[in-house]
Protein backbone atom coordinates (compact mmCIF):
# COMPACT_ATOMS: atom_id res chain seq x y z
CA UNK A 1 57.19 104.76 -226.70
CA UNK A 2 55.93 101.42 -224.84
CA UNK A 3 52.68 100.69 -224.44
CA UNK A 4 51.13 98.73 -221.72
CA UNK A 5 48.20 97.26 -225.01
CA UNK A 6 50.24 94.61 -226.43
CA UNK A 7 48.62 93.44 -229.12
CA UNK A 8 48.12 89.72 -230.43
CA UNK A 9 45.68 87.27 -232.22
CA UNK A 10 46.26 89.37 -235.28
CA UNK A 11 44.69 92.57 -233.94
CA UNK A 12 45.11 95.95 -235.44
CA UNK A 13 48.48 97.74 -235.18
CA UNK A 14 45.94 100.42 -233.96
CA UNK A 15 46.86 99.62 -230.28
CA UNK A 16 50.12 100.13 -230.67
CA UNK A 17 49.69 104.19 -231.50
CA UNK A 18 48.39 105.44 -227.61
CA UNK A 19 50.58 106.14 -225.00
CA UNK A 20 51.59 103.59 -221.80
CA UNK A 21 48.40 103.80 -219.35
CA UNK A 22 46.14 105.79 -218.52
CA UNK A 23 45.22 109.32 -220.32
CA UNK A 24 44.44 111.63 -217.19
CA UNK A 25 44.78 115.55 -216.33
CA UNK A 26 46.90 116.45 -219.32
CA UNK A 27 49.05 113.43 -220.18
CA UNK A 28 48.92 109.56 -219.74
CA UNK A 29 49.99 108.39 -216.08
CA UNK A 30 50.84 104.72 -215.22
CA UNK A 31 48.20 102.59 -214.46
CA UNK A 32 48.64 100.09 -211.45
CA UNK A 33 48.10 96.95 -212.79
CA UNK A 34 46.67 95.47 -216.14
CA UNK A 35 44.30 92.94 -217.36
CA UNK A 36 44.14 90.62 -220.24
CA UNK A 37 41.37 91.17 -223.28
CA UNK A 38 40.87 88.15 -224.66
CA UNK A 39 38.69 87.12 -228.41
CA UNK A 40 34.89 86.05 -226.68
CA UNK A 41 35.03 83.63 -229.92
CA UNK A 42 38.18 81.51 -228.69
CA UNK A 43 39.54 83.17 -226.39
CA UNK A 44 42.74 84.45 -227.73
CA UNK A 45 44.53 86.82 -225.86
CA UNK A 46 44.25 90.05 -227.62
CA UNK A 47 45.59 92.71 -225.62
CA UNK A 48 47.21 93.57 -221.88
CA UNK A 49 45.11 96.63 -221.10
CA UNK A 50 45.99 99.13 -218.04
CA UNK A 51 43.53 99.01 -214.93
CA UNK A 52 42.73 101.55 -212.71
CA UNK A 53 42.12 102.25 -209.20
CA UNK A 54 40.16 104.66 -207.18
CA UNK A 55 43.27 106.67 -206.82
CA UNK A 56 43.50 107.41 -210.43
CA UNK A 57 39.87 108.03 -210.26
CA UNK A 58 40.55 110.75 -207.96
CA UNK A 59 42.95 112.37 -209.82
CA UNK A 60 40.89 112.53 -213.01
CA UNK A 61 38.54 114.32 -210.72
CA UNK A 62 40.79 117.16 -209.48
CA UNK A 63 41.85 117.20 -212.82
CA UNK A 64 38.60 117.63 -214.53
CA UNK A 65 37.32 120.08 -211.70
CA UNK A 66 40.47 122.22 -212.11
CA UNK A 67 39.28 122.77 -215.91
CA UNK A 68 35.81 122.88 -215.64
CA UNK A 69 35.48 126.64 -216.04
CA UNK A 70 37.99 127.10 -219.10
CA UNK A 71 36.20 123.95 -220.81
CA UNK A 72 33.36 125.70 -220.21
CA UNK A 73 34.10 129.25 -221.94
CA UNK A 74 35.77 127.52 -224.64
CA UNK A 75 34.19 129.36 -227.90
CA UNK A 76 32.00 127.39 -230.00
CA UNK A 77 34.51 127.11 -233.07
CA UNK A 78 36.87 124.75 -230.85
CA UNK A 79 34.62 122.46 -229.64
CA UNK A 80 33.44 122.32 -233.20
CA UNK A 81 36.84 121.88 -234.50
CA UNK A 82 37.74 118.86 -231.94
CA UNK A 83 35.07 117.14 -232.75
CA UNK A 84 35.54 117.33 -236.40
CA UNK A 85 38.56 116.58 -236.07
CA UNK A 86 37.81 113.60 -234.14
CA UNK A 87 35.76 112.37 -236.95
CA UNK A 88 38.18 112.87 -239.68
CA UNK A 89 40.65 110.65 -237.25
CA UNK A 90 38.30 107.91 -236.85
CA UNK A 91 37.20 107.79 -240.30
CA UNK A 92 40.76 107.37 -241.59
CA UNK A 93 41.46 104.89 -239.40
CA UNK A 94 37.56 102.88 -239.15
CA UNK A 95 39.16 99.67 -240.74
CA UNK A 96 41.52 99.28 -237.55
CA UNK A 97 38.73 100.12 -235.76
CA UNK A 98 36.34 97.44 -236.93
CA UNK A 99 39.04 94.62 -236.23
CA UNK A 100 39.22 96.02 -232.82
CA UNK A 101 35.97 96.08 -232.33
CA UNK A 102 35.60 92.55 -233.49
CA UNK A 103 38.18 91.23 -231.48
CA UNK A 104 37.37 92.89 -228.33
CA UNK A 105 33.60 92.14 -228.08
CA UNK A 106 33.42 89.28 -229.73
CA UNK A 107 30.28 90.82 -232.20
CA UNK A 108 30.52 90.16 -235.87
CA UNK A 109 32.21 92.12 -237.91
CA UNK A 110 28.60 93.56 -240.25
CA UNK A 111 27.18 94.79 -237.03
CA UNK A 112 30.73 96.63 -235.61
CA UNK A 113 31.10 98.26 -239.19
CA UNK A 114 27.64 99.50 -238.34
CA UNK A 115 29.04 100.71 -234.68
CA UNK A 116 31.70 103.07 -236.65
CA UNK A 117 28.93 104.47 -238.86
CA UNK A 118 27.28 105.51 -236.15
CA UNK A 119 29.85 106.40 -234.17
CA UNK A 120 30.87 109.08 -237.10
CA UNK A 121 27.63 110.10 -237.17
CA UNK A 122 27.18 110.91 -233.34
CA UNK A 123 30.48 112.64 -233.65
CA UNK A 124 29.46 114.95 -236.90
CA UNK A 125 26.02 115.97 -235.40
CA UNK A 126 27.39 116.48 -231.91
CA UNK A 127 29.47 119.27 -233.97
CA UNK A 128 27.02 120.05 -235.91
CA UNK A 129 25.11 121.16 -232.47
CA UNK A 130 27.41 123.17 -231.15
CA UNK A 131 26.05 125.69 -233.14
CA UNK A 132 22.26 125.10 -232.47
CA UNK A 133 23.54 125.96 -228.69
CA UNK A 134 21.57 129.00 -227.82
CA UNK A 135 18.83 130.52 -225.78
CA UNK A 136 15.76 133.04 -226.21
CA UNK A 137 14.35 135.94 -225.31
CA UNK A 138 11.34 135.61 -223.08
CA UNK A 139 8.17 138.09 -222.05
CA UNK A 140 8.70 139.78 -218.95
CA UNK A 141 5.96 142.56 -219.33
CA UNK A 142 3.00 139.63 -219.24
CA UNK A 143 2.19 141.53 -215.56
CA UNK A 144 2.74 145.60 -215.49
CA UNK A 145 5.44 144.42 -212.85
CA UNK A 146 7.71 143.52 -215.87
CA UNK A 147 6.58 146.66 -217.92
CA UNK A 148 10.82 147.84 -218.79
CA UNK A 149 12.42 144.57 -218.04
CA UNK A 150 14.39 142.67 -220.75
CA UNK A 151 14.59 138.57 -220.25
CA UNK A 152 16.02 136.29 -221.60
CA UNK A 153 17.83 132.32 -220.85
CA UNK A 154 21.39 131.01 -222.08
CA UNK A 155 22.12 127.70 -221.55
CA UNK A 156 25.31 126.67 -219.66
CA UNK A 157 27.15 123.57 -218.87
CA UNK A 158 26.40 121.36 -215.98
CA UNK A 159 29.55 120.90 -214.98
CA UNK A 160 31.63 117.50 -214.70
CA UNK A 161 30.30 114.55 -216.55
CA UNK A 162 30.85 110.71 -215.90
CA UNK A 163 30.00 108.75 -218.83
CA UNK A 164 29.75 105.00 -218.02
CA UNK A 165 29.48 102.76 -221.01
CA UNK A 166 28.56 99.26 -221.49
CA UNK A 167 30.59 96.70 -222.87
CA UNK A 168 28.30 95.34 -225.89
CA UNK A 169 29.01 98.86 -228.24
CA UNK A 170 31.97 100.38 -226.29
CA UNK A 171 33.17 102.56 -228.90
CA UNK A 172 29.25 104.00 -230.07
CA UNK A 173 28.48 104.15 -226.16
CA UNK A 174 31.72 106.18 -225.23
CA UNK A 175 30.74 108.42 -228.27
CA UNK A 176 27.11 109.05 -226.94
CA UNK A 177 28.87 110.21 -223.65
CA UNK A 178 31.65 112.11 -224.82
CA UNK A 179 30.77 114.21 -227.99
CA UNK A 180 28.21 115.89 -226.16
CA UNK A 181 29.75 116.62 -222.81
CA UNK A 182 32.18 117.74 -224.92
CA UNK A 183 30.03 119.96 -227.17
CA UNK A 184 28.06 121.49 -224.01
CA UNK A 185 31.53 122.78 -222.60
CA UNK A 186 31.54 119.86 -219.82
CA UNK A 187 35.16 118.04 -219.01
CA UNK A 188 33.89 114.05 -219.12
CA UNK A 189 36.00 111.13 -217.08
CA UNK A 190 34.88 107.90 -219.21
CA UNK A 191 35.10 104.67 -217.74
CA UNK A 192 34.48 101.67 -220.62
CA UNK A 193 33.35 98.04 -219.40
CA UNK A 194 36.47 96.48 -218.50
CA UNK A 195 35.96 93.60 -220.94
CA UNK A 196 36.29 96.33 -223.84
CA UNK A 197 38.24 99.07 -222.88
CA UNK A 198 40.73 99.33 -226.52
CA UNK A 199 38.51 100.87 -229.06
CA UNK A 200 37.51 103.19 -226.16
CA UNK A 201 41.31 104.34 -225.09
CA UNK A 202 41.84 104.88 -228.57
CA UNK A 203 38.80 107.15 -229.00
CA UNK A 204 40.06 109.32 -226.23
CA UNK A 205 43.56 109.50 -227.39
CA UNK A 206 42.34 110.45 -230.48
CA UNK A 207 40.29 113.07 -229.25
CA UNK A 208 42.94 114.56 -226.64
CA UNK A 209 45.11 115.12 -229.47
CA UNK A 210 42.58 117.58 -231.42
CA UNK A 211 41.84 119.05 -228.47
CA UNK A 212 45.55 119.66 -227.88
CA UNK A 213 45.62 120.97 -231.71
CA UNK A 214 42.79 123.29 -230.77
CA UNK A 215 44.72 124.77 -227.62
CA UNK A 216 42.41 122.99 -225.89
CA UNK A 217 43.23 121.60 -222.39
CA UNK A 218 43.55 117.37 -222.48
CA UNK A 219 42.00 117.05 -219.17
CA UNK A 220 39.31 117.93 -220.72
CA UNK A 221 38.37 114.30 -221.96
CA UNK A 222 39.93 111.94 -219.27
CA UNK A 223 39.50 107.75 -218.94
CA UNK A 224 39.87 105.29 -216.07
CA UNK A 225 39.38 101.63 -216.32
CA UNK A 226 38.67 99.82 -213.80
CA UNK A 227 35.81 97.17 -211.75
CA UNK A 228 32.50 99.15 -209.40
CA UNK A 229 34.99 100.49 -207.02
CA UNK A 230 36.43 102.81 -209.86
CA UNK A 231 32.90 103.74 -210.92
CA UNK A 232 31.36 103.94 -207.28
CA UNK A 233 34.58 106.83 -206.66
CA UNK A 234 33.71 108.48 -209.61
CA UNK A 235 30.06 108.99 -209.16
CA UNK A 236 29.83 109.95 -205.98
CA UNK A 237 32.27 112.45 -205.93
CA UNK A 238 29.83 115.79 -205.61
CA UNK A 239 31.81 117.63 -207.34
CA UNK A 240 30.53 116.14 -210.81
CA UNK A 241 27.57 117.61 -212.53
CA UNK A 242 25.80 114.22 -214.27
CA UNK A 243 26.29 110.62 -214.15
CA UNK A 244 25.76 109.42 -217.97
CA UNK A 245 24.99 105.81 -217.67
CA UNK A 246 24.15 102.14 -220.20
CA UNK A 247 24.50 99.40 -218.23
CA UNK A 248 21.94 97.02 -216.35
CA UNK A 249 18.99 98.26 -214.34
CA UNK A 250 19.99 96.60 -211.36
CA UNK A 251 23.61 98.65 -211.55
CA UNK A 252 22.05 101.73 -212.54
CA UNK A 253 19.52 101.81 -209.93
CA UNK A 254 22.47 101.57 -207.64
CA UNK A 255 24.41 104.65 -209.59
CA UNK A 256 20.99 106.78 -209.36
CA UNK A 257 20.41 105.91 -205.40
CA UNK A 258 24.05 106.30 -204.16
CA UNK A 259 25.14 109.52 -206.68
CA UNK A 260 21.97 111.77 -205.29
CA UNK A 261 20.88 114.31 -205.73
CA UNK A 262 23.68 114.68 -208.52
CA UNK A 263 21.59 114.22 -211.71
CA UNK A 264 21.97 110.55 -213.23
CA UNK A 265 21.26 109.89 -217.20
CA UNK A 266 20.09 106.03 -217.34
CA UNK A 267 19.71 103.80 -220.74
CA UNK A 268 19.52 100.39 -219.07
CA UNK A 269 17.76 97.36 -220.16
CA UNK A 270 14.90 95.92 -221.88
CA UNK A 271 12.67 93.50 -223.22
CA UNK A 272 11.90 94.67 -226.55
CA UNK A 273 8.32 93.71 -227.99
CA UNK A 274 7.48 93.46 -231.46
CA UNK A 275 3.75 92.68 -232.10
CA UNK A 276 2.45 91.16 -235.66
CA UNK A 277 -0.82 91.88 -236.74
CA UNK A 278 -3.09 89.97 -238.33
CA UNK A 279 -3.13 92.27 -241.57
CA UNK A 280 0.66 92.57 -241.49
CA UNK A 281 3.07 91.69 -244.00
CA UNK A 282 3.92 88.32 -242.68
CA UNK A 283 7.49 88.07 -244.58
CA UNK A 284 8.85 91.48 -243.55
CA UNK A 285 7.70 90.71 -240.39
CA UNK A 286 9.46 87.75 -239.97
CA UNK A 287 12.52 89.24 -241.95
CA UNK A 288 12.83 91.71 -239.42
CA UNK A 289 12.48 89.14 -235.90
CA UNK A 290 15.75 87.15 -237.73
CA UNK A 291 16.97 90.31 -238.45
CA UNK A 292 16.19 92.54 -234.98
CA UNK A 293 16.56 89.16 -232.87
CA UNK A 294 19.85 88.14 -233.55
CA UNK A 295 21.75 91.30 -234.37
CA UNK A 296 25.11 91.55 -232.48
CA UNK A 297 24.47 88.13 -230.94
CA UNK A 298 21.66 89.50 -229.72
CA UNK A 299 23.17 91.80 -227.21
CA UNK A 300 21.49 94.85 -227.71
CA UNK A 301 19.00 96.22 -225.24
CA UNK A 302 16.41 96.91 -228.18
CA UNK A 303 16.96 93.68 -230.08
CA UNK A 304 13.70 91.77 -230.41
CA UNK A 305 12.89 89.21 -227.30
CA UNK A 306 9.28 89.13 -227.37
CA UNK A 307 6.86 88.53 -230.52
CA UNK A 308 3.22 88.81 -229.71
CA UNK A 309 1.37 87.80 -232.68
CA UNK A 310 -2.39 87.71 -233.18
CA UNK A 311 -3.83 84.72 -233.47
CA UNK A 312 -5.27 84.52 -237.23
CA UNK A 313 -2.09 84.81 -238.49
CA UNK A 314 0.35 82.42 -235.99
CA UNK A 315 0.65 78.95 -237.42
CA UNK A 316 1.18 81.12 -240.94
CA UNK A 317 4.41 83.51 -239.52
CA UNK A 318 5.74 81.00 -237.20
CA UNK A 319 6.03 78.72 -240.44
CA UNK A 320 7.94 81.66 -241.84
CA UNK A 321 9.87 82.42 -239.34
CA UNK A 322 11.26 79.19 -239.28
CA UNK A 323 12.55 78.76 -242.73
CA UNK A 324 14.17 82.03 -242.14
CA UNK A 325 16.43 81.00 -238.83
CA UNK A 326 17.67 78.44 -240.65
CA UNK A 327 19.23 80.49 -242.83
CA UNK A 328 20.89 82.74 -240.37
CA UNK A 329 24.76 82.24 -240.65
CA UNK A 330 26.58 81.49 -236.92
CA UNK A 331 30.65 81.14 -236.23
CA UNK A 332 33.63 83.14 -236.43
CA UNK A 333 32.49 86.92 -236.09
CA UNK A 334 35.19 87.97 -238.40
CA UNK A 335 33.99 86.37 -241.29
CA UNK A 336 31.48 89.27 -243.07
CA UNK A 337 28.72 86.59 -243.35
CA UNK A 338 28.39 86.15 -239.70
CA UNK A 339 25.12 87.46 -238.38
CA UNK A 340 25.61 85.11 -234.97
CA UNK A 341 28.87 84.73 -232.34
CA UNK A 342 30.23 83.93 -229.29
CA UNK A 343 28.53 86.43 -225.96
CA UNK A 344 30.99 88.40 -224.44
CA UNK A 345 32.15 85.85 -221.78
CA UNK A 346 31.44 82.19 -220.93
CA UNK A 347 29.42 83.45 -217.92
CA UNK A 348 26.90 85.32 -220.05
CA UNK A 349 26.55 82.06 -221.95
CA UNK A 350 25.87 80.07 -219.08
CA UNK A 351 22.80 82.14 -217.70
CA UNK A 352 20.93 82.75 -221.14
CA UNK A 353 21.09 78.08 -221.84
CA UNK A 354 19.99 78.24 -217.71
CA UNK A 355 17.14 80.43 -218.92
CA UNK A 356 16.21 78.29 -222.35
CA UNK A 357 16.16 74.80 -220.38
CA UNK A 358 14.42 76.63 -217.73
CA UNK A 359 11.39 77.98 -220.17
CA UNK A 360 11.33 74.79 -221.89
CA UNK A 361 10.91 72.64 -218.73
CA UNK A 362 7.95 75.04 -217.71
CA UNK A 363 6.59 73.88 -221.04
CA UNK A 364 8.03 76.02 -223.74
CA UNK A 365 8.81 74.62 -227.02
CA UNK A 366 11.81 75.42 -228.86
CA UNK A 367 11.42 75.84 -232.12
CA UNK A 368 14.63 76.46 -233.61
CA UNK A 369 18.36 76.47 -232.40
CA UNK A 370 19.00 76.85 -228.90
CA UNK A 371 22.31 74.34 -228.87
CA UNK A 372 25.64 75.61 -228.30
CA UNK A 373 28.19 74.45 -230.99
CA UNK A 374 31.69 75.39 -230.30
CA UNK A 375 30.94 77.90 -227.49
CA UNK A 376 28.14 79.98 -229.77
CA UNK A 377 24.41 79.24 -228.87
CA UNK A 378 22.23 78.92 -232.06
CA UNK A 379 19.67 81.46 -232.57
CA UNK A 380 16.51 80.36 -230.73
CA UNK A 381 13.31 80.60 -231.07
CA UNK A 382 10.49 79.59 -228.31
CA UNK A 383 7.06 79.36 -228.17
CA UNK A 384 4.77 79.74 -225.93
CA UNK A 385 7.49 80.82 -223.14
CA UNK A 386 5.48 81.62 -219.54
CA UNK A 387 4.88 84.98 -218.32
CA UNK A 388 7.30 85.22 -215.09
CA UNK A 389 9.44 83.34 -216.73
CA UNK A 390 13.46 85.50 -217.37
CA UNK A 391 13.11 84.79 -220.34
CA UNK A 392 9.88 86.39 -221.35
CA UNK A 393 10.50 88.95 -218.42
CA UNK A 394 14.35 89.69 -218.39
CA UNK A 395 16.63 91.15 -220.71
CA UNK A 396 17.62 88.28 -222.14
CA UNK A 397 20.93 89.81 -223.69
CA UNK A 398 21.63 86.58 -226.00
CA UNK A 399 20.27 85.59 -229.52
CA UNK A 400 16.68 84.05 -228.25
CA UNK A 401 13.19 85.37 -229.44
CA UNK A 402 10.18 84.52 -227.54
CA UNK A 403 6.65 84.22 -229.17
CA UNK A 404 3.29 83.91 -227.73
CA UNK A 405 0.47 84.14 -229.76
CA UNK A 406 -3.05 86.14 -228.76
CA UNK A 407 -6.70 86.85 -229.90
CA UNK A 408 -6.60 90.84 -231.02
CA UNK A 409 -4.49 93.64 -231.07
CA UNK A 410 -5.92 95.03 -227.72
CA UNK A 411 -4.64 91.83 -225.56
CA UNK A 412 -1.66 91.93 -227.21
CA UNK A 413 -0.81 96.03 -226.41
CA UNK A 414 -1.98 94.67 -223.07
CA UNK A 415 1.50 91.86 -223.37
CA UNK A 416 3.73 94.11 -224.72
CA UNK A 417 2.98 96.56 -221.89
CA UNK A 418 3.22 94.08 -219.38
CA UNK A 419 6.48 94.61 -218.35
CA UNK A 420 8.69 96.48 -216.04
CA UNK A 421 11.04 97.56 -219.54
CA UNK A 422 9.78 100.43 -221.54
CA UNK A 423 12.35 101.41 -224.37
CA UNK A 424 11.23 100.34 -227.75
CA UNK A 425 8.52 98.38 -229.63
CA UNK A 426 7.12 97.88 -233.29
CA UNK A 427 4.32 96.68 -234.36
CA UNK A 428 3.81 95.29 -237.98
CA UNK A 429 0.34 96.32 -239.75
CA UNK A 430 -0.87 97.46 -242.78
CA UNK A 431 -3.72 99.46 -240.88
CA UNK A 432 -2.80 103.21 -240.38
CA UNK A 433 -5.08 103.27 -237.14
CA UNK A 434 -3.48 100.46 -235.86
CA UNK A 435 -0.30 101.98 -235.76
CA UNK A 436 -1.44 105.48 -234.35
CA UNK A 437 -3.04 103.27 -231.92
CA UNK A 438 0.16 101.63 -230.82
CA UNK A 439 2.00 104.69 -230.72
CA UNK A 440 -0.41 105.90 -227.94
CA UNK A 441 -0.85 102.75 -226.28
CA UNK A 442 2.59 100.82 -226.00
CA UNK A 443 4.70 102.20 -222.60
CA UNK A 444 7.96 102.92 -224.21
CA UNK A 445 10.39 105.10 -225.19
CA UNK A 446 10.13 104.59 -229.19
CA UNK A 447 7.48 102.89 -230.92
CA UNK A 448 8.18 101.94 -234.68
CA UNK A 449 6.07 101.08 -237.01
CA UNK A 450 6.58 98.34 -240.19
CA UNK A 451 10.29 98.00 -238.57
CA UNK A 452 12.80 96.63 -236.17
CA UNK A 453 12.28 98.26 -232.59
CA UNK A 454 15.90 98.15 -232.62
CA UNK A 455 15.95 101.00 -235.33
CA UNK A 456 17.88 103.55 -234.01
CA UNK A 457 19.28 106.90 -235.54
CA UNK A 458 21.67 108.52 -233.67
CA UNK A 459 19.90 111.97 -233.70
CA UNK A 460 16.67 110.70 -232.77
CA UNK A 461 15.47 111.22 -228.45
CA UNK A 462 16.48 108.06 -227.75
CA UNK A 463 15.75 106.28 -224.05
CA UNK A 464 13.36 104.75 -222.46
CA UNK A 465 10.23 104.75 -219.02
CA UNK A 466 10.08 102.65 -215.92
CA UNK A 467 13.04 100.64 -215.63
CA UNK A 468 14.22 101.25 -218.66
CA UNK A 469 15.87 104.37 -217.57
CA UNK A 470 15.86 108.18 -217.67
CA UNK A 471 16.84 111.20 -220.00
CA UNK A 472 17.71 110.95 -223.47
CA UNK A 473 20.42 110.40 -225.89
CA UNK A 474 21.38 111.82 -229.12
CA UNK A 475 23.62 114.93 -230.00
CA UNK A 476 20.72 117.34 -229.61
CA UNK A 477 18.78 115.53 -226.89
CA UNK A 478 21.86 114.84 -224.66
CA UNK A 479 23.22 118.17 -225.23
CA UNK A 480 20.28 119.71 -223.92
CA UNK A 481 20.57 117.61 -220.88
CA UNK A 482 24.42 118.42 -220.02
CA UNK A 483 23.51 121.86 -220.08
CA UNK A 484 21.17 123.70 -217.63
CA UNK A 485 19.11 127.04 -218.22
CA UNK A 486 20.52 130.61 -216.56
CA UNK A 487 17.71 133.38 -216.86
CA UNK A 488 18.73 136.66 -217.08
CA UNK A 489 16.25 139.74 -215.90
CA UNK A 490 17.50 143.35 -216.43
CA UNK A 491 15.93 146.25 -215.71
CA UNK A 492 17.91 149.25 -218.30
CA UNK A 493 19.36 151.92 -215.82
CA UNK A 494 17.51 155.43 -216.73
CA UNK A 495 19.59 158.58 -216.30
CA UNK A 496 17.96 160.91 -213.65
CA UNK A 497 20.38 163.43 -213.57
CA UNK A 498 18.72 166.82 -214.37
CA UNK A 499 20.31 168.98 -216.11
CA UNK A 500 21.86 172.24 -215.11
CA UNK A 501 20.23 175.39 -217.02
C-alpha cells in the first residue's frame, strides 16, 4: 500500500508500515494535504506527513460518538488485552522508535530511549489498572431514613476524550492520553503537535490493530493532525466528555475558557526551582542542575530553570557547577553521547538567545555557554538573572539555568514560590526538617527531595497548581479522572402478599 510518510534522512523503515492518511472511524481516510517533518538538527527532510482539517475533525467525532457506548461496555479483559498488546508491539519495535523519535524532535537519542521506557511503562500499568477499576459499598443506614437501603458507587466512563499532546515527548504524551481513555472505556481523538506527528501515527496504528484483534471497534482510538483550527473543532464539540491537554499555559487557558463547562485536564508549563542548601551535598547538587537543566535540550516543563542557593555555600557550588557544564557533550542528537541539540525549530531558538542577551543586558552574568554553534545554543548558565525578567519568570523551554543566590532557606522557599508556575521543585539538604519543611512550604505539584524536580515516574499523581495546570496524570490518577462516579441506592422489594389459609 502507499503511504503519504515518505521517509528520508535515513529514518526508520518504521514509517513505511501505516496506512496512506489519516486513521479515523474504522479505517484510514485521505488526508487533504501534507506537510514536511524535517531533522531540528539540520534540517533534513524526514518525512511528508498527512494534515488534517476541521472536516476530518468532524468525522472523528461522529465516529467516536457513534462508539462511545460499546467502548464503554467493553469487558475489562479487552481493554487489558489491547493494551498489552500494544506494549508487546512497541517493545519489539522500540529501536525504530528511538530513531524516529530522534529524527522528528530533534532530542538526543539517551533521553528518547528514556521516552520508550516510559512509554512501555504507562502502557503496562494503564493495563495493569484496568483491573483496579471498581467501586464500593457505602453506609446508607447512618440516619434511620436509610435503615433497609443498600448503596453503593461504580465508576463509569466520561465519555469522549481529546488528548492534545505537545511536541517535545510526542510519543510518552500521546501515551499519557490514550492508554487511559482507553482503559476507562472512553473512545480518544488524538491530535500530536504538528512538528511531530510520526511516532504518534504509528502508536495509533499500532494500537487500532490490537484493538481490531480484540474485536474491538478501531474508532475507538482515532488521530487528526492538523494547526488550532483542528484542535479548536475538536474541543468544542459538546459532545466530548474531557479535553486532555500539555501544551503552553497561554494555549491551554484558551482550551479551558472556550471548551466550558466540558471538563479540561491541563499539564502546561513551568519554571522549575531547585533550591541548594547550605548543608547540602554540593556535588550531587550540582550533578543534578547539569543533569535536570539540560535534559532533552532542555525542553521539558520540569527541567531545572531556577537554582536558589543559600548564601554560605554559593561561590563553593557555582565553582562546581562550572567545571561540570563544561563537560556536558552538545551536537548531533544521534550520537549516544549527546546530552545537548538543536530546539525543535529555528523560531524557538531565536526567543530563548532574545531572552539570554536580554537578562544579561539587565545585568546578568553568564557564566557558562550561551553561544550558538552550528544552530545548537550551549548550555547556559546565568547568575544573578532579575526577577521579571522571562527568563527567571517564563518557561524558558531551552538548555539555560538561572541562579540567584540568598541568605536562608526561608527567603529562598519565599523565591521558589514566587511564581505564577507550580509543578515541581527539589530542594538539596542533608537536614530531614528541612525537607519536610519544603514539602509543606513550596506551591507545587511535586516536591523532591536530594533529586532532580524533573524526576518523574509514570505512576506517580503527576501535575501541577496555578498556572501550571489542572488534574493529574498517571495510569491510576488519569484513570480516575476519565471516569466519573454513578451511586446506586436500592431499597430490596418485600413481599406483602398474605397468604391464603
Amino acid at each position: 500500500m502507499t503511504t503519504h510518510v515518505k521517509p528520508t534522512c535515513g529514518a526508520s523503515p518504521l514509517v513505511k508500515e501505516f496506512p496512506e492518511g489519516l486513521p479515523v472511524g474504522d479505517g484510514w481516510v485521505a488526508a487533504p494535504a501534507a506537510e514536511d517533518v524535517r531533522f531540528p538538527y539540520d534540517g533534513t527532510l524526514v518525512a511528508s506527513a498527512p494534515v488534517g482539517d476541521t472536516d476530518l475533525a468532524r468525522q472523528a467525532l461522529d465516529a467516536a460518538v457513534s462508539v462511545r457506548h460499546q467502548v464503554g461496555r467493553l469487558p475489562s479483559h479487552t481493554r487489558r488485552a489491547a493494551l498489552l498488546a500494544t506494549h508487546e508491539a512497541v517493545t519489539a519495535r522500540r529501536d525504530d522508535f528511538e530513531r524516529l523519535l530522534v529524527l522528528e524532535t530533534g532530542k538526543p537519542l539517551v533521553d528518547c530511549r528514556v521516552e520508550v521506557d516510559r512509554t512501555l511503562l504507562t502502557l503496562l500499568t494503564a493495563a495493569e489498572e484496568v483491573a483496579r477499576l471498581h467501586g464500593e459499598t457505602v453506609p446508607l443506614d447512618l440516619l434511620p431514613s436509610g435503615e433497609g437501603l443498600l448503596g453503593f458507587w461504580t465508576r463509569k466512563p466520561i465519555g469522549v476524550v481529546v488528548g492534545i499532546a505537545g511536541f517535545n515527548y510526542p510519543l510518552l504524551l500521546a501515551t499519557h492520553k490514550i492508554a487511559p481513555a482507553l482503559a476507562a472505556g472512553c473512545p480518544i481523538i488524538a491530535k500530536p503537535a504538528p512538528q511531530t506527528p510520526l511516532a504518534t501515527l504509528w502508536l495509533v496504528h499500532l494500537i487500532r490493530e490490537a484493538l481490531h484483534a480484540c474485536g474491538a471497534p478501531q474508532a475507538a482510538v482515532q488521530l487528526v493532525t492538523g494547526g488550532p483550527e483542528v484542535g479548536a473543532a475538536l474541543t468544542t464539540d459538546r459532545r466530548i466528555g474531557a479535553v486532555s491537554f500539555t501544551g503552553s499555559a497561554a494555549v491551554g487557558h484558551r482550551i479551558a475558557k472556550d471548551a466550558a463547562p466540558t471538563k479540561v485536564l491541563l499539564e502546561l508549563g513551568s519554571n522549575a526551582a531547585l533550591v541548594v542548601a547550605a548543608d547540602a551535598d554540593l556535588d550531587a547538587a550540582a550533578d543534578a542542575v547539569v543533569r535536570g537543566g539540560f535534559y532533552a535540550s532542555g525542553q521539558a516543563c520540569i527541567s531545572v530553570q531556577r537554582v536558589v542557593v543559600v548564601d554560605a555555600v554559593r561561590e563553593e557550588f557555582v565553582a562546581r557547577l562550572k567545571e561540570r557544564v563544561a563537560d556536558v557533550t552538545v551536537g548531533d542528537p544521534r550520537d549516544p553521547q549527546t546530552r545537548v541539540s538543536a530546539l525543535i525549530d529555528e523560531r524557538s531558538t531565536e526567543r530563548v538567545c532574545a531572552w539570554l542577551d536580554e537578562a544579561v543586558t539587565a545585568g546578568a552574568s553568564l557564566l557558562a555557554g550561551g553561544k550558538v554553534s552550528d544552530g545548537v545554543i550551549e548550555p547556559a548558565v546565568l547568575l544573578d538573572v532579575d526577577r521579571g525578567l522571562p527568563l527567571w519568570d517564563e518557561e524558558v523551554f531551552g538548555p539555560v539555568v538561572a541562579l540567584r543566590s540568598v541568605p536562608d532557606l526561608e527567603t529562598a522557599f519565599d523565591l521558589v514560590n514566587d511564581s505564577r508556575y507550580g509543578l515541581h521543585a527539589s530542594v538539596y539538604t542533608s537536614a530531614l526538617d528541612t525537607a519536610f519543611t519544603a514539602l509543606d512550604r513550596l506551591e507545587v505539584g511535586g516536591v523532591v527531595v536530594n533529586e532532580v524536580p524533573g524526576f518523574r515516574s509514570d505512576v506517580m499523581p503527576y501535575g501541577g497548581v496555578k498556572d501550571s495546570g489542572a488534574g493529574r496524570e498517571g495510569p491510576r490518577f488519569a484513570i480516575e479522572e476519565l471516569t466519573v462516579t454513578r451511586m446506586a441506592v436500592i431499597r430490596p422489594t418485600t413481599n406483602t402478599t398474605t397468604k391464603k389459609p
